[in-house]
Structure formats: structure tokens, C-alpha cells
N, C-alpha and C. Protein backbone atom coordinates (compact mmCIF):
# COMPACT_ATOMS: atom_id res chain seq x y z
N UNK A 1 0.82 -1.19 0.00
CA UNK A 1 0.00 0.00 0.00
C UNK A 1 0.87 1.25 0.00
N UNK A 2 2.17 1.10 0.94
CA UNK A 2 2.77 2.51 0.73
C UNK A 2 3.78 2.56 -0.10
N UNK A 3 3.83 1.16 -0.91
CA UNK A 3 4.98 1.48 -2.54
C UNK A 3 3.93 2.33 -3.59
N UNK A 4 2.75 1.90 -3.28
CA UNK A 4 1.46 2.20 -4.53
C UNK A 4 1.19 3.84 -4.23
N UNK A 5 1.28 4.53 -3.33
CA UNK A 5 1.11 5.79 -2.54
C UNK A 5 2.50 6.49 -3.31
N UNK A 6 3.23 5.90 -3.10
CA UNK A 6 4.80 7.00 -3.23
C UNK A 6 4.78 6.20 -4.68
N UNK A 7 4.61 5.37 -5.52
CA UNK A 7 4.27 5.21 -7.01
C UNK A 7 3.84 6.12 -7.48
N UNK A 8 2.66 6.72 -6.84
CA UNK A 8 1.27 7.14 -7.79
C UNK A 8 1.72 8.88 -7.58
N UNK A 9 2.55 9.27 -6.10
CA UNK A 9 2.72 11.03 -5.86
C UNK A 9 4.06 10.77 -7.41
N UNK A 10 4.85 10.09 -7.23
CA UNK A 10 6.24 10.57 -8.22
C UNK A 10 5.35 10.26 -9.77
N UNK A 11 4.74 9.75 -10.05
CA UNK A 11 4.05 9.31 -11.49
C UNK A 11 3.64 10.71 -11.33
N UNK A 12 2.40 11.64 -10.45
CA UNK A 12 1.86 12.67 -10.60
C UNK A 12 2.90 13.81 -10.77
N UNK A 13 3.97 13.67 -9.98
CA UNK A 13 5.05 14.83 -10.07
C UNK A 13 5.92 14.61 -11.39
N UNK A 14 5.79 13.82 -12.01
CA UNK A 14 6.77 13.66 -13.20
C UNK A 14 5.57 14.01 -13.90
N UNK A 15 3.97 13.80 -14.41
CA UNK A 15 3.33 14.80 -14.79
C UNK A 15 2.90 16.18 -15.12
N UNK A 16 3.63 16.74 -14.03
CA UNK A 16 3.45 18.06 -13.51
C UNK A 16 4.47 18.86 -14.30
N UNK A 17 5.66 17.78 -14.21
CA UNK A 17 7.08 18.54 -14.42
C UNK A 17 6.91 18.10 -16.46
N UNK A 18 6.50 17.23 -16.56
CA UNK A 18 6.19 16.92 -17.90
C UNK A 18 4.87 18.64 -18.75
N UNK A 19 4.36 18.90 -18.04
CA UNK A 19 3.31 19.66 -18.47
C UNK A 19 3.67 20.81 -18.37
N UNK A 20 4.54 21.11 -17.10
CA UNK A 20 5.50 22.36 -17.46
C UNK A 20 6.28 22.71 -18.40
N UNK A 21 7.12 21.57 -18.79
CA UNK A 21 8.38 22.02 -19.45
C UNK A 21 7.51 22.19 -21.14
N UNK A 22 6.47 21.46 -21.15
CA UNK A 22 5.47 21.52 -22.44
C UNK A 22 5.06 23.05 -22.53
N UNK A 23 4.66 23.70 -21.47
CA UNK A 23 4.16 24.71 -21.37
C UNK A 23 4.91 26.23 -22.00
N UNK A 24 6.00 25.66 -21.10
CA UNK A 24 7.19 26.75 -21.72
C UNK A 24 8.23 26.53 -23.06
N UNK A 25 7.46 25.55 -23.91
CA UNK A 25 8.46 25.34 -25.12
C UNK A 25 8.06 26.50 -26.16
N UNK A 26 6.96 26.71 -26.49
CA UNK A 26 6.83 27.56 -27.73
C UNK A 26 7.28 29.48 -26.08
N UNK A 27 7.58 29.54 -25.72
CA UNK A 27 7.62 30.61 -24.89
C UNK A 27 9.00 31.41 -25.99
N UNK A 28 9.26 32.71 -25.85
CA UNK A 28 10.11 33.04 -26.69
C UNK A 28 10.37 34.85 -26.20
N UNK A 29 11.53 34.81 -25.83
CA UNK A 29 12.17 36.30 -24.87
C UNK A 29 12.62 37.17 -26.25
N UNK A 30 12.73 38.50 -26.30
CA UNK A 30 13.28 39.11 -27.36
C UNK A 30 13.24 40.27 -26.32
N UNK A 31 14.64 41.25 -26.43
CA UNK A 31 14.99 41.91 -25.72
C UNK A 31 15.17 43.21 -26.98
N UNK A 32 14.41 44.71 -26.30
CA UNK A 32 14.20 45.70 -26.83
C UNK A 32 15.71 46.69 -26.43
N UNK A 33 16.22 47.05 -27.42
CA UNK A 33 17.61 47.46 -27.01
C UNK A 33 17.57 49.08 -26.68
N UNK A 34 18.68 49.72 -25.98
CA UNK A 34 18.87 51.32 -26.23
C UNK A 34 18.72 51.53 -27.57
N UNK A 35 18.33 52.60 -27.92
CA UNK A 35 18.25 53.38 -28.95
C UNK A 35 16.66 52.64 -30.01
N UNK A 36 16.12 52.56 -29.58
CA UNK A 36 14.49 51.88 -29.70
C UNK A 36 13.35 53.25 -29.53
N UNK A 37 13.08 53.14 -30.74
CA UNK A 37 11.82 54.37 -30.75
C UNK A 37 10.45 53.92 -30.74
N UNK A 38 9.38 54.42 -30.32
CA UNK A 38 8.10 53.97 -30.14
C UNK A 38 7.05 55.08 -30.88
N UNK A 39 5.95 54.06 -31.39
CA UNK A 39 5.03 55.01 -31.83
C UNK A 39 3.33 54.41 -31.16
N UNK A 40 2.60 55.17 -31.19
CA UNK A 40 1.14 54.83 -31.08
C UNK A 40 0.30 55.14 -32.19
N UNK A 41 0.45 54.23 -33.08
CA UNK A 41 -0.80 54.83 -34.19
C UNK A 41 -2.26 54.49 -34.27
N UNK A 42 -2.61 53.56 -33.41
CA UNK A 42 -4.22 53.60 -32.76
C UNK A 42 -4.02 53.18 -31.02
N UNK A 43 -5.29 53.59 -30.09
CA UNK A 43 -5.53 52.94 -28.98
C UNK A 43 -5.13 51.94 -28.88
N UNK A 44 -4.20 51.31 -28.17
CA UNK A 44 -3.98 49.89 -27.72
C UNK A 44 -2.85 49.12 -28.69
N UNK A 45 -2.47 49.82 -29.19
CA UNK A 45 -1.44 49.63 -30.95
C UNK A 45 -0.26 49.95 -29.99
N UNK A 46 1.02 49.74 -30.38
CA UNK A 46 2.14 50.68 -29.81
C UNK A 46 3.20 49.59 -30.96
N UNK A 47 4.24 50.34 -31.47
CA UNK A 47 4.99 49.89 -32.72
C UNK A 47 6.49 49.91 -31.90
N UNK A 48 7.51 49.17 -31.71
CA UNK A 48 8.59 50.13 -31.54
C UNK A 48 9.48 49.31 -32.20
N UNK A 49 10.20 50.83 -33.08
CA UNK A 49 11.21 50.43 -33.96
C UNK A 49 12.89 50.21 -33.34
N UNK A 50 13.07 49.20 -33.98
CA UNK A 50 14.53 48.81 -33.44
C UNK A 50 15.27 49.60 -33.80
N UNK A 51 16.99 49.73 -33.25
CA UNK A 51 17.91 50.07 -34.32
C UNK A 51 18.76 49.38 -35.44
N UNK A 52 17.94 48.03 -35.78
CA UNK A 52 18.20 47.25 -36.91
C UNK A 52 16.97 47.38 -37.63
N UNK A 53 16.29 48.27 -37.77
CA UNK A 53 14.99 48.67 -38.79
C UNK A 53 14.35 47.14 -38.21
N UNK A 54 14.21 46.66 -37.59
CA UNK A 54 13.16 45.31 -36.94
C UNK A 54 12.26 46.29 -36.01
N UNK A 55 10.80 46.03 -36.26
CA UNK A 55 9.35 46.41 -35.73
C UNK A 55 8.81 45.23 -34.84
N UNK A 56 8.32 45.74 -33.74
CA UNK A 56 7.71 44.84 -32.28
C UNK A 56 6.56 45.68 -32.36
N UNK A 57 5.53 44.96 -33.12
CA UNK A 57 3.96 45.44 -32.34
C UNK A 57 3.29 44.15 -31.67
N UNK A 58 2.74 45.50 -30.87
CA UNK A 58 2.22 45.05 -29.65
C UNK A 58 0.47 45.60 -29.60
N UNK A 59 -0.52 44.38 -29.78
CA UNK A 59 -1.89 44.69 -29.66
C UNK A 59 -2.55 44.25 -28.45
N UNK A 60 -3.51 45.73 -28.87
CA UNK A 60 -4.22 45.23 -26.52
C UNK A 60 -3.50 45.40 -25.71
N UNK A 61 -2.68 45.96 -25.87
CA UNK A 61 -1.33 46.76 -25.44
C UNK A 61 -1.81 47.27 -23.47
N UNK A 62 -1.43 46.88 -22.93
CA UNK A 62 -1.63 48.23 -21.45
C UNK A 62 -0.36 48.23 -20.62
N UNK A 63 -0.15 49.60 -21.13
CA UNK A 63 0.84 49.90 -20.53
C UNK A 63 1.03 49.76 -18.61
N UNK A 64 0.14 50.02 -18.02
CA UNK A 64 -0.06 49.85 -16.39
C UNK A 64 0.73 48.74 -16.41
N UNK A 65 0.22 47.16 -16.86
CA UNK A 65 0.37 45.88 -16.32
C UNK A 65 1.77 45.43 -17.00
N UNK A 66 1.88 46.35 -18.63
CA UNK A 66 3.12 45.41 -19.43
C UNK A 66 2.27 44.31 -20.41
N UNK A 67 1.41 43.84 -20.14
CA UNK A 67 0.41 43.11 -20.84
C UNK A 67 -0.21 43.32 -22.40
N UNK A 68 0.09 41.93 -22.87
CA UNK A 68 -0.16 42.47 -24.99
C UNK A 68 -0.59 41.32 -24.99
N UNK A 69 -1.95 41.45 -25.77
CA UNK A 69 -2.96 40.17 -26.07
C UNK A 69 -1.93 39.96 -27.61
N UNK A 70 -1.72 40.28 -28.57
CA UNK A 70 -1.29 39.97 -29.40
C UNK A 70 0.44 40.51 -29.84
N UNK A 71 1.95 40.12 -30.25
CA UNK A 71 3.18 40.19 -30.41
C UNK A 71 3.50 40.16 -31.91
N UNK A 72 3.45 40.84 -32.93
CA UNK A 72 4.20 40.56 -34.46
C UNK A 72 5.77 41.15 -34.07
N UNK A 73 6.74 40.19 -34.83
CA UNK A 73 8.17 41.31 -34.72
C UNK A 73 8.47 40.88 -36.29
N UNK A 74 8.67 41.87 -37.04
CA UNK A 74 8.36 41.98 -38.53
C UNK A 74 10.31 42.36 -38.49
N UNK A 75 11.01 41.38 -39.10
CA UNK A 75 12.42 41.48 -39.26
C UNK A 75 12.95 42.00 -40.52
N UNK A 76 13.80 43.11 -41.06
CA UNK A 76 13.30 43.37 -42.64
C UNK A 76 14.53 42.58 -43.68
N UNK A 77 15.51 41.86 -42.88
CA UNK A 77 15.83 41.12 -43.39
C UNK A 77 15.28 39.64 -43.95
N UNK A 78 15.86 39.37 -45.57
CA UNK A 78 15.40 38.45 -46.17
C UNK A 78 14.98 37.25 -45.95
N UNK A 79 16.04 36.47 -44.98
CA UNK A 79 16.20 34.95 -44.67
C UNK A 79 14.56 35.00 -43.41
N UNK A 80 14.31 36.37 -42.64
CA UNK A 80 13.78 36.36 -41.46
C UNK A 80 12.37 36.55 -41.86
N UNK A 81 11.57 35.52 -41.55
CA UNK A 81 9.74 35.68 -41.33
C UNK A 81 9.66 36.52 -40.40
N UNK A 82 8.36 36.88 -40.80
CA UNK A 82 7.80 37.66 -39.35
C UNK A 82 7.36 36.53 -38.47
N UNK A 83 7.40 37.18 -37.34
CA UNK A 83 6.80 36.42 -36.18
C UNK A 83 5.94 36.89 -35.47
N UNK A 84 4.78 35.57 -34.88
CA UNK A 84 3.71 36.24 -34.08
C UNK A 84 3.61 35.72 -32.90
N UNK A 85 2.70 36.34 -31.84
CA UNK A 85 2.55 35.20 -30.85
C UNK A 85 1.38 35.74 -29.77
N UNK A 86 1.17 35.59 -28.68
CA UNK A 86 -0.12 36.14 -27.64
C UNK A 86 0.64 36.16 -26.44
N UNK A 87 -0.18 36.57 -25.34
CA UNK A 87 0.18 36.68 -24.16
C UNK A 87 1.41 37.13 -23.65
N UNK A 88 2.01 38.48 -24.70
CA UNK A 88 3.08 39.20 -24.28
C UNK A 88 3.37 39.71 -23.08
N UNK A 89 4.13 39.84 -22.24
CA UNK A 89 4.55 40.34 -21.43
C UNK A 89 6.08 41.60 -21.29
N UNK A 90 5.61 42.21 -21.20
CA UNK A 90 7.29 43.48 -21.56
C UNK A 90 7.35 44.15 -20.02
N UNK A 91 8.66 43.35 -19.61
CA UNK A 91 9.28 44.20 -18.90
C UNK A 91 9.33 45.78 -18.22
N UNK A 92 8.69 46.52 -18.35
CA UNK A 92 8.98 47.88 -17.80
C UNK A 92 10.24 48.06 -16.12
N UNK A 93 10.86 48.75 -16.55
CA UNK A 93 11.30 49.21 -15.48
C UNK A 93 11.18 50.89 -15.37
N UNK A 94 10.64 51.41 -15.32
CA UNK A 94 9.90 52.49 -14.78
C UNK A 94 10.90 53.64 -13.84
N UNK A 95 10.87 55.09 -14.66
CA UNK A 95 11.63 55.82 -13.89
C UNK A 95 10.81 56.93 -13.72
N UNK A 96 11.43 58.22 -12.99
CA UNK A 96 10.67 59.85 -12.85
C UNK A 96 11.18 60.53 -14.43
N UNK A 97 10.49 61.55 -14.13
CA UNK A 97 11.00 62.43 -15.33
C UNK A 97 12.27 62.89 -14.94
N UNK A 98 12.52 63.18 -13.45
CA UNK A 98 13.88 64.23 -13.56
C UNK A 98 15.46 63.15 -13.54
N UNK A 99 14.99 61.53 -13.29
CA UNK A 99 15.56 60.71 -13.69
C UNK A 99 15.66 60.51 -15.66
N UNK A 100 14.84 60.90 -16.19
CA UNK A 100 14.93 60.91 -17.56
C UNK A 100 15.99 62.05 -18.19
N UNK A 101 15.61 62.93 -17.25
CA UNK A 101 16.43 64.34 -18.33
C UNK A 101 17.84 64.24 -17.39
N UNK A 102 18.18 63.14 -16.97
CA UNK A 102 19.89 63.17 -16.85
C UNK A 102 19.99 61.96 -17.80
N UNK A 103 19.39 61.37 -18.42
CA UNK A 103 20.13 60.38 -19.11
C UNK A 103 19.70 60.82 -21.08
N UNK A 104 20.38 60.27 -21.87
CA UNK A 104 20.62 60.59 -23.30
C UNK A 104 19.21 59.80 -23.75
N UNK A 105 18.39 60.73 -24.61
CA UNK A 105 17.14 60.07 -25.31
C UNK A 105 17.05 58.75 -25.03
N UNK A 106 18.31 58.47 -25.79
CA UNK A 106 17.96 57.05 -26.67
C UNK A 106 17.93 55.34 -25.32
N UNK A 107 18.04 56.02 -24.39
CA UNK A 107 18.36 55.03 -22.83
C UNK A 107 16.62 54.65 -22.77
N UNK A 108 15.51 55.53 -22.78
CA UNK A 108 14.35 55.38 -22.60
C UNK A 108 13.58 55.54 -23.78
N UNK A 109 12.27 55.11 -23.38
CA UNK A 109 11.32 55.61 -24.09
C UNK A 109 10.43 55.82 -23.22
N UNK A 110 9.24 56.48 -23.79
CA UNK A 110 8.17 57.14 -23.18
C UNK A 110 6.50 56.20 -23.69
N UNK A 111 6.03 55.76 -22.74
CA UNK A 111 4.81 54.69 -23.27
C UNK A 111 4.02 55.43 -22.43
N UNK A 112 2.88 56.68 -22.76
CA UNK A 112 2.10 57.02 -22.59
C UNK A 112 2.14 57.65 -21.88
N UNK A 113 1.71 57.74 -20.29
CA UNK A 113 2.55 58.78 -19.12
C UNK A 113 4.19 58.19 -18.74
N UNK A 114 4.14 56.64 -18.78
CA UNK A 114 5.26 56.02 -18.48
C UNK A 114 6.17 55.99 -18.87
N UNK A 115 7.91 56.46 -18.32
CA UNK A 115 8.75 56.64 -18.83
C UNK A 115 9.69 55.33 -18.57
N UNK A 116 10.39 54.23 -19.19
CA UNK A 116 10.90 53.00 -18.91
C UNK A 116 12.25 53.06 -19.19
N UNK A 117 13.30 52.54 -18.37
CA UNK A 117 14.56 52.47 -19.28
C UNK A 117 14.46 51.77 -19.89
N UNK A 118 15.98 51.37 -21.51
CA UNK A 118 16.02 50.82 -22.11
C UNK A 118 17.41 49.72 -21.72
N UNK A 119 17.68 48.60 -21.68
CA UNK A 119 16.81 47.62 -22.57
C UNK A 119 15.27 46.92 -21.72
N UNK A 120 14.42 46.42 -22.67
CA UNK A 120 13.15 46.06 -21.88
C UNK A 120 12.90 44.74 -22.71
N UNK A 121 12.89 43.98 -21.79
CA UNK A 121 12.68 42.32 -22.62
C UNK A 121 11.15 42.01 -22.54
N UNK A 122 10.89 40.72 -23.56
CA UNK A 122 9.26 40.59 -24.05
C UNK A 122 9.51 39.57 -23.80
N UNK A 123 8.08 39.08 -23.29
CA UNK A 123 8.28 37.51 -23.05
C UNK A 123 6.98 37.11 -24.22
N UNK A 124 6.54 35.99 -24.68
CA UNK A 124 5.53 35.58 -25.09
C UNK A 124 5.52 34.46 -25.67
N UNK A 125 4.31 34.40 -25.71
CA UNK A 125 3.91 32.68 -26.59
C UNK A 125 3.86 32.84 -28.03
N UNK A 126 4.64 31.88 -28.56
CA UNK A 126 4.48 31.65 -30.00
C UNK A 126 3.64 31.11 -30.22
N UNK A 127 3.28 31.88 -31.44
CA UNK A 127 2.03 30.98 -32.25
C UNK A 127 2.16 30.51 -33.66
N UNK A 128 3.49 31.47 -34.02
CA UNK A 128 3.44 30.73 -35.23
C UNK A 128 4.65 31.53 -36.08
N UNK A 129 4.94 31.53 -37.84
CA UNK A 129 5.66 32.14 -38.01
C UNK A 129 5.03 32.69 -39.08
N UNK A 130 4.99 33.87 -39.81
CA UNK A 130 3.87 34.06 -41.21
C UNK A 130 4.72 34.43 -42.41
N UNK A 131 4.37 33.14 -43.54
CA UNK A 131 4.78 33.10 -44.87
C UNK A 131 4.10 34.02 -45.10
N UNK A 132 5.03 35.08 -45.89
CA UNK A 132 4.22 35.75 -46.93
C UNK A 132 3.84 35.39 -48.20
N UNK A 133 5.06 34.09 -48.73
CA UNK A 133 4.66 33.77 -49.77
C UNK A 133 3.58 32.72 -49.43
N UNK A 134 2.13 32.40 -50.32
CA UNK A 134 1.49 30.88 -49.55
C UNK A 134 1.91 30.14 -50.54
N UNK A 135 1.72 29.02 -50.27
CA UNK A 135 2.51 27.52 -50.76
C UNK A 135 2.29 27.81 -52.29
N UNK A 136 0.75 27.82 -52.14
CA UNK A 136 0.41 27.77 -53.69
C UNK A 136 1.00 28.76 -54.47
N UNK A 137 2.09 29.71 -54.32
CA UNK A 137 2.48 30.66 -55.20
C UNK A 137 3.48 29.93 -56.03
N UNK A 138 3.63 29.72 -57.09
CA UNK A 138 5.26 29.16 -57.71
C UNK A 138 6.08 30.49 -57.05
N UNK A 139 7.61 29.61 -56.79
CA UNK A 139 8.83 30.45 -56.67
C UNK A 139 9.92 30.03 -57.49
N UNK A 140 10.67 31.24 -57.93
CA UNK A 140 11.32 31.20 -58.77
C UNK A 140 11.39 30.54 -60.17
N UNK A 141 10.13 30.85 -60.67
CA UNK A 141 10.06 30.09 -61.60
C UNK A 141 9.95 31.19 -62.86
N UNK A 142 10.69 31.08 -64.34
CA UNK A 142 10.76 31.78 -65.06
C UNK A 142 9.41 31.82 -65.79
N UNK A 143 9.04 33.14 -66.40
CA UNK A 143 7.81 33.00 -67.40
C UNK A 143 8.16 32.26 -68.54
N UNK A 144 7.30 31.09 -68.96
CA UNK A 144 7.41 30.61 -70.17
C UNK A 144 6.38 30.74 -71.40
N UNK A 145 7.03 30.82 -72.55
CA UNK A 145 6.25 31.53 -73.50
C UNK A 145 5.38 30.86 -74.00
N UNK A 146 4.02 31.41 -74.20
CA UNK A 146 3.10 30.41 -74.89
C UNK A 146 3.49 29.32 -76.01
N UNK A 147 2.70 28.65 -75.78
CA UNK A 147 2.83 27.25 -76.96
C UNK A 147 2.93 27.89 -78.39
N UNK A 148 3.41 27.08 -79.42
CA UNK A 148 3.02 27.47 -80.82
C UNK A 148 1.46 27.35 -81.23
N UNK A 149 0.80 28.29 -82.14
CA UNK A 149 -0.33 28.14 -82.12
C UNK A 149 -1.28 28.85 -81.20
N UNK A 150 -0.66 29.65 -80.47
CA UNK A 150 -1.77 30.13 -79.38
C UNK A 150 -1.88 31.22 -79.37
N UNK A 151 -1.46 32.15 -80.68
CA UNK A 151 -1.28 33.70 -80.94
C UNK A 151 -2.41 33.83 -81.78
């Protein structure tokens, strides 16, 4: 009876630890560097541009909590898809203003009343990665000239 007891807790705890490590596989950190500019072009939108021309939007955005229902980071290099994901989380570390105007622009940004240093890491869940091309497009394929007869 008490091999079947201490069987059945380590079977449940190797469950647990099994469902965790599942949990946190698609999870994915990307860290927002100094010199990072931000924009708001609708309610709840917030864009911020890297200094490698790479874009982090962030939808459902609230600034209070750090909290983003939706993550795209649009890379403008070739080899790099965009990426998406949910349940963002961003870092803030949070300063005063008269802590801002001793340090150089590009250390912070400004998210609404909130002023944050820079760097500020994102946490979130992947969901996926987005082809722009879809399958069904041919690639690289040359135009070939109509058949004989078809002029």
C-alpha cells in the first residue's frame, strides 16, 4: 500500500514537471535594445522600432500591467519571417522624469505617461511564423512563352 502511494505522488510529479516544461516550449524572450523608438498609431497599438529597422507590435497593449494580447516582430531582413505570438509580457522598469532628463534620449522611451529604461525584454507565446509567400504561389520560376499556335 505505501509502494502504490509514493508510485502514484512521483508518477503525478513527473506529470506536472512533464506539463510544465510543455508549457514553456513555444515561450520566446526578445529583448528591446537602447536606442528603440516607439510610436502609437491607434488605442492599444504601440509599434517600436529597433535600431536594426526590426518592428515589435504590440496589440491590446496596457501599458499599467506590461500586458499584450497579441506580439508581431516583422524582421526586414530576407532569410527572417515575421513572427507572431499572444500573451506578451514586456518588462517595464519604470523611472521619474527628472531621472529621464539626466540620461541621453535614446536610454528610454516614453509609453504614454510612463517613462521606462532601455533595454526592456518581451516575453511571449508563439504561435506561429507568417509566410508571406502561400505555398500555392510558384517560386522562382521563369515565365514561359506560350505554346506554338496560341497567338
Amino acid at each position: 500500500m505505501k509502494a502504490a502511494r509514493i508510485f502514484s505522488m512521483m508518477f503525478f510529479a513527473f506529470l506536472v514537471l512533464f506539463w510544465m516544461e510543455a508549457s514553456y516550449a513555444g515561450q520566446k524572450v526578445v529583448t528591446i535594445p537602447k536606442g528603440t523608438k516607439m510610436e502609437k498609431p491607434a488605442p492599444g497599438i504601440y509599434r517600436f522600432l529597433l535600431p536594426d529597422k526590426s518592428v515589435i507590435e504590440l496589440r491590446n497593449f496596457n501599458p499599467k500591467t506590461g500586458a499584450a494580447g497579441y506580439v508581431k516582430i516583422i524582421n526586414p531582413d530576407p532569410p527572417d519571417k515575421p513572427i507572431e505570438g499572444t500573451q506578451g509580457i514586456l518588462s517595464l522598469n519604470k523611472m521619474t522624469q527628472q531621472q529621464a532628463l539626466k540620461l541621453p534620449p535614446s536610454d528610454y522611451i516614453r509609453i504614454d505617461d510612463d517613462i521606462a529604461w532601455l533595454p526592456i525584454s518581451l516575453t511571449f507565446q508563439l504561435t506561429g511564423i507568417i509566410d508571406p509567400d502561400p505555398p500555392d504561389k510558384p517560386r522562382n520560376l521563369s515565365p514561359q512563352p506560350d505554346p506554338p499556335g496560341k497567338r
